[in-house]
Protein backbone atom coordinates (compact mmCIF):
# COMPACT_ATOMS: atom_id res chain seq x y z
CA UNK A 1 -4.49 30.07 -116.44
CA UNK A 2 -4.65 28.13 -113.09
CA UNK A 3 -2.37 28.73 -110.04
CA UNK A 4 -2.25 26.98 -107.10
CA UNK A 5 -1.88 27.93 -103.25
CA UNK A 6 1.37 26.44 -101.61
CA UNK A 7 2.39 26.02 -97.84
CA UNK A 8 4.10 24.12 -95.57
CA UNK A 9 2.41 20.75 -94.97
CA UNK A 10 0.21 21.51 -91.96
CA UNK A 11 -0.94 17.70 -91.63
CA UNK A 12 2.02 16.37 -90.08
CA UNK A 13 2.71 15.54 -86.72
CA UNK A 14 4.14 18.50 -85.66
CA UNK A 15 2.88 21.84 -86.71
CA UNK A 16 5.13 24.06 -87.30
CA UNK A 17 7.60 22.17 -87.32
CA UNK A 18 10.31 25.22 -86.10
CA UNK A 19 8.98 27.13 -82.72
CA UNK A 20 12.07 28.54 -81.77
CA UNK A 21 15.76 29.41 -81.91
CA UNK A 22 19.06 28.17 -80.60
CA UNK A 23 19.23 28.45 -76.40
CA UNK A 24 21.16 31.56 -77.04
CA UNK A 25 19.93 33.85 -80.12
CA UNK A 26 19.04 37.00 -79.23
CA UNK A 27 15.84 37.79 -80.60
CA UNK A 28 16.49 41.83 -80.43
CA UNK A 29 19.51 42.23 -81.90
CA UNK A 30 18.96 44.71 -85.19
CA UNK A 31 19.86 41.46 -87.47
CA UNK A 32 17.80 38.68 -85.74
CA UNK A 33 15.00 37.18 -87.10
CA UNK A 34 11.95 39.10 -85.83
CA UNK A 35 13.57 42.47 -87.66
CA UNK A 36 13.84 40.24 -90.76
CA UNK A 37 9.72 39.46 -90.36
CA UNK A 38 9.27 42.89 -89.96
CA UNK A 39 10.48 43.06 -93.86
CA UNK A 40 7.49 42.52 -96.13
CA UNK A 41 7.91 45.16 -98.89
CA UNK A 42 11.50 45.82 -99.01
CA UNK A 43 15.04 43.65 -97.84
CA UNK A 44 16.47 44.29 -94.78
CA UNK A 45 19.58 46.59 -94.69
CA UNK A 46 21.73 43.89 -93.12
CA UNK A 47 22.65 40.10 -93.32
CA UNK A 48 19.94 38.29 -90.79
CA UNK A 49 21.34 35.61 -88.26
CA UNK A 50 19.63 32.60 -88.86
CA UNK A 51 21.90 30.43 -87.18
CA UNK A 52 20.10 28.22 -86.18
CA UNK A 53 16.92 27.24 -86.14
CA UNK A 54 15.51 24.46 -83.83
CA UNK A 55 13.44 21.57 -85.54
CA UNK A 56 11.19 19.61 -82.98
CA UNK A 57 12.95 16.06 -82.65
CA UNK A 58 9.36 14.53 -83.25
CA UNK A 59 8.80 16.54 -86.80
CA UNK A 60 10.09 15.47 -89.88
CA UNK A 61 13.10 16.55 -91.50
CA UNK A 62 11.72 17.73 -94.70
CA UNK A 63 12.63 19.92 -98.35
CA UNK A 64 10.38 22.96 -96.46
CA UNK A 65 9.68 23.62 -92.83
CA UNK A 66 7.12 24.97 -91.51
CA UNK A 67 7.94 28.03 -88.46
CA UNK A 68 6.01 30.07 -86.21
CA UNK A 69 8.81 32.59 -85.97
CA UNK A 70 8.63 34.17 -89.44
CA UNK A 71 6.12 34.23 -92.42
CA UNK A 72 7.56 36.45 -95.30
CA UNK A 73 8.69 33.28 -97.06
CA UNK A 74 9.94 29.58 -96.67
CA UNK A 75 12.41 27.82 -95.15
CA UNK A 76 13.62 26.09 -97.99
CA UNK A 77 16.42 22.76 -98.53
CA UNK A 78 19.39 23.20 -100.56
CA UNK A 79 17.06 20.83 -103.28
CA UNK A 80 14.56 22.67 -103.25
CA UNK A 81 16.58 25.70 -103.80
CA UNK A 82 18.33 24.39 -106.72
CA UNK A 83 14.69 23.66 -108.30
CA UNK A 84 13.20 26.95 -107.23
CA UNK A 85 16.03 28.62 -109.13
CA UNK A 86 15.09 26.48 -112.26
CA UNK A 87 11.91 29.14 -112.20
CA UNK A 88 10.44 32.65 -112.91
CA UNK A 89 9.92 33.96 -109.05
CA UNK A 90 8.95 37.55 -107.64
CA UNK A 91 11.02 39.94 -105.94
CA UNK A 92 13.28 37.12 -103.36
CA UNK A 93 16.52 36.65 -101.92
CA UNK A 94 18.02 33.75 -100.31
CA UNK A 95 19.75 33.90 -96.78
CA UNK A 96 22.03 31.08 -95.43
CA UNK A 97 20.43 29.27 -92.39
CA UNK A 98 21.33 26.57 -90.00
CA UNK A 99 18.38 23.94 -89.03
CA UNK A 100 19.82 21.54 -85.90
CA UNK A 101 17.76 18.47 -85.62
CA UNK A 102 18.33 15.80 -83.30
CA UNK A 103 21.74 17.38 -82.46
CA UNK A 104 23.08 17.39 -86.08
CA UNK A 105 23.08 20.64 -88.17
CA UNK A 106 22.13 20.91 -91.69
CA UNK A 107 22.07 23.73 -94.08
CA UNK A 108 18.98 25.16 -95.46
CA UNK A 109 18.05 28.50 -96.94
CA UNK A 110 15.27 31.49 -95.61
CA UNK A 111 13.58 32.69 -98.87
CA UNK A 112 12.48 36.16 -98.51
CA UNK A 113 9.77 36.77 -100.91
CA UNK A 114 8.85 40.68 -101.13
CA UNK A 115 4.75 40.70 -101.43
CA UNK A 116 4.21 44.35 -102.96
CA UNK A 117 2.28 43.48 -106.48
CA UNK A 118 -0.27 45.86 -105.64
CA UNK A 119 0.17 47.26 -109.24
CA UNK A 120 -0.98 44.42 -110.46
CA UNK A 121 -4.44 44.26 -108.67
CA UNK A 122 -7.16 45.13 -110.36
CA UNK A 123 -9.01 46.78 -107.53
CA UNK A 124 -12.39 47.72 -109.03
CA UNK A 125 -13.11 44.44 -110.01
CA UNK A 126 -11.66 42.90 -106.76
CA UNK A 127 -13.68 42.63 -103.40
CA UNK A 128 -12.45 43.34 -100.15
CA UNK A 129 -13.69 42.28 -96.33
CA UNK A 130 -13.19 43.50 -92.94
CA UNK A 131 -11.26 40.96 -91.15
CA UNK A 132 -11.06 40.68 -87.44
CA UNK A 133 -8.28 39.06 -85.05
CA UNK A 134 -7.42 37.44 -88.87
CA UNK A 135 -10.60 35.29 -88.64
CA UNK A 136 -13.88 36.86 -88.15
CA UNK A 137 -15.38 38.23 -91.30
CA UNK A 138 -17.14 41.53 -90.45
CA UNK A 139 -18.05 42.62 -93.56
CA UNK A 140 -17.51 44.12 -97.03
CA UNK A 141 -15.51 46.76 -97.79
CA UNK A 142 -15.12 48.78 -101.53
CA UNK A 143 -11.60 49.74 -102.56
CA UNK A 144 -11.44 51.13 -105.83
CA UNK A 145 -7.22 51.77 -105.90
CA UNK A 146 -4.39 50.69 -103.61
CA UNK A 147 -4.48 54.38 -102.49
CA UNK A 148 -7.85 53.88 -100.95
CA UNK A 149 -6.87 50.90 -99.55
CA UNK A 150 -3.28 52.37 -97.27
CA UNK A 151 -6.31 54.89 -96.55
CA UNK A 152 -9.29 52.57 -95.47
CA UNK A 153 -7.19 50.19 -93.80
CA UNK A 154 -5.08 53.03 -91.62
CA UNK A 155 -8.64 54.70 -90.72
CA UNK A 156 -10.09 51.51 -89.44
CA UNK A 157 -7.48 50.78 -87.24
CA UNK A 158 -7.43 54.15 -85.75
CA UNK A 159 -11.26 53.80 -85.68
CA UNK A 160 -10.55 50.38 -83.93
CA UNK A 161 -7.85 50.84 -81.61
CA UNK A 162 -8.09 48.19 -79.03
CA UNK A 163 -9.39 45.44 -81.69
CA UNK A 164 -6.64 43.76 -84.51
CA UNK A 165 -8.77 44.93 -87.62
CA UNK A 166 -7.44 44.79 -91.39
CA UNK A 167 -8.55 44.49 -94.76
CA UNK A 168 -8.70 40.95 -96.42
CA UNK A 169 -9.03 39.84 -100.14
CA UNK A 170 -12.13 38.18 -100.85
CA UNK A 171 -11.24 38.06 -104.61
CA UNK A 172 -7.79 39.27 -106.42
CA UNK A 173 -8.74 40.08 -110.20
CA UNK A 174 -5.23 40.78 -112.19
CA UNK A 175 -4.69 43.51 -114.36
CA UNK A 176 -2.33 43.14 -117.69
CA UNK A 177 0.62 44.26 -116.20
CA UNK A 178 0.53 41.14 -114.62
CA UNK A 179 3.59 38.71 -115.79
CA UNK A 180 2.07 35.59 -116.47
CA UNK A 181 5.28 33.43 -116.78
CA UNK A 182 5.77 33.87 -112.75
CA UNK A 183 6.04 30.40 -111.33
CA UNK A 184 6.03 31.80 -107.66
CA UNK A 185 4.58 35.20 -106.31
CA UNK A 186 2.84 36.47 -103.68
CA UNK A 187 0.38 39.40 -104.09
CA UNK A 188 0.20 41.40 -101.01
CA UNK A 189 -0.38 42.31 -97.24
CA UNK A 190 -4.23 42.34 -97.79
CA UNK A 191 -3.63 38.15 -98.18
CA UNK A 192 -1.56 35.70 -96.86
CA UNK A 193 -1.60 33.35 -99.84
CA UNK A 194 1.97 32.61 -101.82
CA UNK A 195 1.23 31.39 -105.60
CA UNK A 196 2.70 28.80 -108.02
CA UNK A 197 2.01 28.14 -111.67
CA UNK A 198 1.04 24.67 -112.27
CA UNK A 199 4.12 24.05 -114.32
CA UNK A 200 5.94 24.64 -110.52
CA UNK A 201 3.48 22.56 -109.32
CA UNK A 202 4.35 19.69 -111.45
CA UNK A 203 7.76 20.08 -111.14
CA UNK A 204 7.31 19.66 -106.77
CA UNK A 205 5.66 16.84 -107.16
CA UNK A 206 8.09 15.14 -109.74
CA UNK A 207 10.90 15.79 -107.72
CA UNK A 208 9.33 14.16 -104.85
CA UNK A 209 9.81 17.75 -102.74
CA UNK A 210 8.42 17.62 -99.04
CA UNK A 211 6.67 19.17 -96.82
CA UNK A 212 4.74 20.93 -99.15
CA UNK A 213 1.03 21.66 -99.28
CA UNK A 214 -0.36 22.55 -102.87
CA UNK A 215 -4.09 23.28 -103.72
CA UNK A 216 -6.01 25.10 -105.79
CA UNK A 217 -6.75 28.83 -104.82
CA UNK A 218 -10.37 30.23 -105.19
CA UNK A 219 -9.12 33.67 -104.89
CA UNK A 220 -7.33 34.96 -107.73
CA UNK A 221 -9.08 35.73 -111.31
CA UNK A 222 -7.90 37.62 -114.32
C-alpha cells in the first residue's frame, strides 16, 4: 500500500494563511482555541469558540487553511467536509467555525483529528531520533514499546530542562492491527505527519479541492 503526506499548501503567498483571531476573542477562556490545541489524545469537554477566525486579506480563500494558532487538525470548507465524510477517517469530530475575509464571513469547519494509534506501531522494527527545538537531529534513540517511549521521552526532558527535547519518528513500521481501509489518520505525538490513502488522494485532486499539499511520505512501512 502507498499513503501520502497531506498539509496545507505552504507555497502560497501567505503562509499560514490564519495568524490570529477576531479583535476581541479571548484566548484564555476554558473554551477558546488554545485549550482546544491542548487536545491531542482525547476531545475537549466543551464546545470550542471558533468564531471567528481572521484570514489575511492578501491569502487566498481556499477548501483548507492553513493557521498558526492550532495544529491538531484542519480547517476544513463545507466541500471539503462533505467529501471527507465520503471516507474511512480516525478518531475526528467536526466543530462549527467562522472564517471573516475581506469583511465577509463564511462558514467552515475545525476537524479535530485525535493522533493516539500508538497500538498500531510496531516499535521494534521502528527507529526513533532525538529531536531538538523540533529541528536538530541529535541522535538515535531505541524504543522497543510505547511504554518505553512515555518513559524515554519524560526522562529526557527532565534530563534536559532548559532545552525543548522530544522523541521523533525516523521510520513508523505498522503492525496488523492496523486498519488498512483508513483514508485519513494520523499516527502520533512522536510525528507531525497526517496520512491519506491514495484513493483520498485521488478523490482531492478530482474535486479540484484547494489549498492542499499532497506528497508521498518516506516514513511509514508495514
Amino acid at each position: 500500500m502507498i499513503f501520502f503526506s497531506i498539509q496545507p499548501d505552504n507555497s502560497q503567498k501567505v503562509f499560514p494563511q490564519v495568524q490570529k483571531m477576531c479583535p476581541s476573542y479571548n484566548y484564555e477562556a476554558f473554551n477558546s482555541i488554545y485549550h482546544l490545541g491542548r487536545k491531542t489524545s482525547e476531545f475537549p469537554d466543551f464546545i470550542p469558540n471558533l468564531d471567528y477566525f481572521i484570514l489575511n486579506s492578501k491569502a487566498l480563500l481556499t477548501d483548507m487553511l492553513s493557521t498558526s494558532l492550532i495544529s491538531n487538525g484542519f480547517l476544513v470548507s463545507e466541500n471539503l467536509k462533505l467529501l471527507l465524510l465520503k471516507h474511512k477517517i480516525s478518531t475526528h469530530k467536526y466543530y462549527n467555525a467562522k472564517v471573516c475575509y475581506k469583511n465577509k464571513h463564511y462558514e467552515y469547519y475545525w476537524m479535530h483529528i485525535i493522533n493516539d494509534m500508538f497500538d498500531v506501531v510496531n516499535f521494534n522494527k521502528s527507529s526513533f531520533f532525538v529531536l531538538q527545538n523540533f529541528s536538530q537531529n541529535l541522535g538515535g534513540i531505541k524504543i522497543n514499546s510505547f511504554n518505553e517511549y512515555v518513559i524515554k521521552k519524560e526522562k529526557l526532558k527532565k534530563d534536559n530542562p532548559t532545552k525543548t527535547v522530544t522523541i521523533w519518528a525516523e521510520k513508523i513500521v505498522l503492525n496488523n492491527k492496523f486498519s488498512r481501509d483508513l483514508d485519513l489518520f494520523k499516527i502520533g505525538s512522536f510525528s507531525s505527519q497526517f496520512f491519506i490513502s491514495e484513493k483520498l488522494k485521488e478523490n482531492l485532486i478530482q474535486e479540484n479541492i484547494t489549498g492542499i499539499k499532497i506528497k508521498e511520505t518516506n516514513i511509514l512501512y508495514f
